[in-house]
Protein backbone atom coordinates (compact mmCIF):
# COMPACT_ATOMS: atom_id res chain seq x y z
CA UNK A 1 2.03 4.69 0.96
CA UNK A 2 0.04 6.14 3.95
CA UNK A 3 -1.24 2.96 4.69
CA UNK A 4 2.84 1.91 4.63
CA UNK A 5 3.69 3.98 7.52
CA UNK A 6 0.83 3.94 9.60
CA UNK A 7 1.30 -0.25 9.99
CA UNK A 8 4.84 0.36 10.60
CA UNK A 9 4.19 2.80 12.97
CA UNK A 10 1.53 0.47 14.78
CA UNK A 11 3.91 -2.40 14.88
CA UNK A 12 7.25 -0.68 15.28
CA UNK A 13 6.35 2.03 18.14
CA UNK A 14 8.73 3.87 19.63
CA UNK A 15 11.42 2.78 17.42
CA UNK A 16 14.07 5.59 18.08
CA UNK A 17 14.26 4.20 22.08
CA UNK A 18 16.20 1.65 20.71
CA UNK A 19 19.71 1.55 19.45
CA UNK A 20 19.45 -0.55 16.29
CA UNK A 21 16.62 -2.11 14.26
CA UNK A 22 16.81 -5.25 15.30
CA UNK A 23 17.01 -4.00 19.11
CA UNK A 24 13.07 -3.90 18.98
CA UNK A 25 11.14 -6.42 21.33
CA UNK A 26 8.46 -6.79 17.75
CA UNK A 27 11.56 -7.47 15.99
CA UNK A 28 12.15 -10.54 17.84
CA UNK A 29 8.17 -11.43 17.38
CA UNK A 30 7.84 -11.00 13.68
CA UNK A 31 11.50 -11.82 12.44
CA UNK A 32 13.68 -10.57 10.21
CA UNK A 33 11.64 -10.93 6.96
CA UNK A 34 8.49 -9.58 8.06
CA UNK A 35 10.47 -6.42 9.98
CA UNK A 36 12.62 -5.67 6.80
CA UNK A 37 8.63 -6.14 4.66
CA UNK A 38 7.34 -3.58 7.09
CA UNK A 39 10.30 -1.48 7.23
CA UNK A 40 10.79 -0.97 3.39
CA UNK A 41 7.02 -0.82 2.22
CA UNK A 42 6.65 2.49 2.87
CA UNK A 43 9.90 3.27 0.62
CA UNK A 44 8.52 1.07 -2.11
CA UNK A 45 4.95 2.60 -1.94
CA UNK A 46 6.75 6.18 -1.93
CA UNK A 47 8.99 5.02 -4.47
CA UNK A 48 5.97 4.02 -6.35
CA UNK A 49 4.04 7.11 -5.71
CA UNK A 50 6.30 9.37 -7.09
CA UNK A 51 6.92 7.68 -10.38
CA UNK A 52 2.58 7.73 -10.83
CA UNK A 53 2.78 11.25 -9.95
CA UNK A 54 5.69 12.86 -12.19
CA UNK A 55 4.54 10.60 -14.96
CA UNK A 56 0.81 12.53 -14.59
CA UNK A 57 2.42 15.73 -14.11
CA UNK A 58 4.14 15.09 -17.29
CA UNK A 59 0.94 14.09 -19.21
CA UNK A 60 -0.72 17.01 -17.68
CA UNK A 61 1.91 19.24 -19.11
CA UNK A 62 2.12 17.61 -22.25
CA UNK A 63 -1.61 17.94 -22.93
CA UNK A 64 -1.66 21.59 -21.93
CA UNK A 65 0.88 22.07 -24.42
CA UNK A 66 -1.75 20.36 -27.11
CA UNK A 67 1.26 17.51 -27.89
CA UNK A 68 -1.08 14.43 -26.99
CA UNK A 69 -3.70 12.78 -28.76
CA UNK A 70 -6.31 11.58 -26.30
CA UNK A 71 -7.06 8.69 -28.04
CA UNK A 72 -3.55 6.82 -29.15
CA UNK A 73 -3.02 4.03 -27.10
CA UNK A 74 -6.80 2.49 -25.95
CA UNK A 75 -8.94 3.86 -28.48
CA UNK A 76 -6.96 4.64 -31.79
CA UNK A 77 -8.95 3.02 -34.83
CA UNK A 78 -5.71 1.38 -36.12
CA UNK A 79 -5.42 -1.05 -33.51
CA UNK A 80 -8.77 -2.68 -34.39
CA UNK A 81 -9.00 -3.20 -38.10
CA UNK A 82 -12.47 -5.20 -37.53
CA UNK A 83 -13.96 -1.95 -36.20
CA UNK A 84 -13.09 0.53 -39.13
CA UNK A 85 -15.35 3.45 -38.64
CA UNK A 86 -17.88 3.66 -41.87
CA UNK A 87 -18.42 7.90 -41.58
CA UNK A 88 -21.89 7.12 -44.48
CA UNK A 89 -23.25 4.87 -42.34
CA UNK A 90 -22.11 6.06 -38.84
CA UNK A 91 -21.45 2.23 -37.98
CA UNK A 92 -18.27 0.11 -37.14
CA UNK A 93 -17.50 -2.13 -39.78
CA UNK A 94 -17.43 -5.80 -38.99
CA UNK A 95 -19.93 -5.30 -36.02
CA UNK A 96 -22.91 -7.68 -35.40
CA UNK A 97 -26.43 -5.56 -35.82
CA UNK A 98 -29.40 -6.96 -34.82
CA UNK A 99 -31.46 -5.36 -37.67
């Protein structure tokens, strides 16, 4: 996102001396596909960076409120039926040993 406006800001300087957009002298350089890329990154990469950031404020909240399980969607047994856990013989099931 930073990143976003600094490159605009290095290739579209002093943007407000002009009238419109398009009114830039880089405008005319880069053309109108690579000034409308640099001019709406930043809004995409803020766009972006807000979704990331509510959606961790909501996990954040939603594990201080003990409603997660930690474990559900990368690490939950279920999903691999050849690794049942064997609890006597502290082992996966299904799992290569060398011995």
């Amino acid at each position: 996102m930073q990143h976003g406006f600094l490159s605009f800001d290095r290739f579209f300087p002093n943007i407000t001396a002009y009238e419109k957009f398009s009114a830039h002298p880089n405008y005319k350089i880069l053309g109108p596909v690579y000034s409308w890329f640099y001019l709406l990154r930043p809004v995409f990469w803020t766009y972006i960076c807000f979704r990331m950031t509510r959606f961790l404020y909501h996990m954040i909240k939603r594990h201080w409120a003990g409603k997660d399980d930690q474990h559900y969607f990368w690490y939950y047994d279920t999903l691999y039926p050849d690794l049942l856990h064997d609890e006597d013989d502290m082992r996966y099931i299904g799992f290569r040993y060398t011995d």
